[in-house]
Protein backbone atom coordinates (compact mmCIF):
# COMPACT_ATOMS: atom_id res chain seq x y z
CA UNK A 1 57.63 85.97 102.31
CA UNK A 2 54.04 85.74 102.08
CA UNK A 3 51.10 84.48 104.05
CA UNK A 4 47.30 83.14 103.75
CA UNK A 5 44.93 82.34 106.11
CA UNK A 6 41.38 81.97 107.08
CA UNK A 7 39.61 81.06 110.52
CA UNK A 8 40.84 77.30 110.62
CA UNK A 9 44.79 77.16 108.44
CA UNK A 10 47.58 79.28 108.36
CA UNK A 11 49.42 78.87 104.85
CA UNK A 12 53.08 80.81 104.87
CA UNK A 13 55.48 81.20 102.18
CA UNK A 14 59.06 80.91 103.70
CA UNK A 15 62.09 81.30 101.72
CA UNK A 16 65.24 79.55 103.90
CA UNK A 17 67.96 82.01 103.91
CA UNK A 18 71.20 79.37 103.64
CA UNK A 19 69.81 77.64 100.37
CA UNK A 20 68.16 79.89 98.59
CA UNK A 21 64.66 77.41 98.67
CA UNK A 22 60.93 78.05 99.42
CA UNK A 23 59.24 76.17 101.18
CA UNK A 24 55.22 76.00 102.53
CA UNK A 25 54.56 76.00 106.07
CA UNK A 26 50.54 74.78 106.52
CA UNK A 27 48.86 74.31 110.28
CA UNK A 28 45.44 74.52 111.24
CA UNK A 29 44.79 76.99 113.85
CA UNK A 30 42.91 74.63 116.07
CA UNK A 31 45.58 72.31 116.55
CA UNK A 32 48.08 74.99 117.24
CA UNK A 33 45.75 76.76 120.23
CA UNK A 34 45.50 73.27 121.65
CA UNK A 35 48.85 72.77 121.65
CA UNK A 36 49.99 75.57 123.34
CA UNK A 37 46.95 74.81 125.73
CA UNK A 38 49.09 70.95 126.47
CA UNK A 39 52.45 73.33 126.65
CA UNK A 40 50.83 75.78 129.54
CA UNK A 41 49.71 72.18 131.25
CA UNK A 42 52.89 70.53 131.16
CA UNK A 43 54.41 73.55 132.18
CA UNK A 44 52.37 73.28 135.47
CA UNK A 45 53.17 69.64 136.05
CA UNK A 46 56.76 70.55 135.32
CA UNK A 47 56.36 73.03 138.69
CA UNK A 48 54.06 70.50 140.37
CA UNK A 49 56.22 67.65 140.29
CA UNK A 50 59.82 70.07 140.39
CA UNK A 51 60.21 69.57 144.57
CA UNK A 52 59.40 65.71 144.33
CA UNK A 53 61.88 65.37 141.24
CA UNK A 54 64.61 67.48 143.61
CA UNK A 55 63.84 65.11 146.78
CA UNK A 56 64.55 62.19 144.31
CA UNK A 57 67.82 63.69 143.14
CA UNK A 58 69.25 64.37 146.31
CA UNK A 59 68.42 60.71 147.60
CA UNK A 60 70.11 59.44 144.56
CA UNK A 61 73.45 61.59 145.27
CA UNK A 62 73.01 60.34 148.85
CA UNK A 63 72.81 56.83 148.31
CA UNK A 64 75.79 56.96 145.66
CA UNK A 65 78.05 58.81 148.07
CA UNK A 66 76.81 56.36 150.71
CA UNK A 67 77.84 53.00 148.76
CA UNK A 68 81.18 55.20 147.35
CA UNK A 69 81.77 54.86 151.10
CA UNK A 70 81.22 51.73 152.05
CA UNK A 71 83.45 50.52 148.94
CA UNK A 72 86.18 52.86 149.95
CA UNK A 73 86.03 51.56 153.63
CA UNK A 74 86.23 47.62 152.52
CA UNK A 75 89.85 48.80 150.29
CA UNK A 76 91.32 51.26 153.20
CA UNK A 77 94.10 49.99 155.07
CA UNK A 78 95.05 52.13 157.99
């Protein structure tokens, strides 16, 4: 509904639209740049780290089939 701000905060007015209440939303603007800073980082881990993660995943399925398997092959009677 309405807004301040100044070179450091952000203040907002919001008004939520399901119960009819205000509310005031307050952050300081350097905290919010270095978040989004840690969000573009993790972001590039995330990608980093993606083929290693996959690699892992597959292994995992692998080894579960593999020991489905083997308890399958200990129960079968021909």
């Amino acid at each position: 509904m309405a807004s301040w701000e100044d070179s450091l905060y952000s203040f907002n007015l919001v008004r939520t639209t399901f119960t009819d209440r205000f509310g005031l939303v307050i952050y300081s603007k350097r905290l919010s740049a270095d978040a989004a800073l840690a969000l573009v980082e993790v972001v590039k881990k995330e990608k980093q780290d993606a083929p290693a993660r996959e690699a892992e995943r597959q292994k995992k399925q692998i080894d579960a089939l593999e020991l489905t398997r083997q308890q399958n092959q200990k129960s079968f009677r021909p």
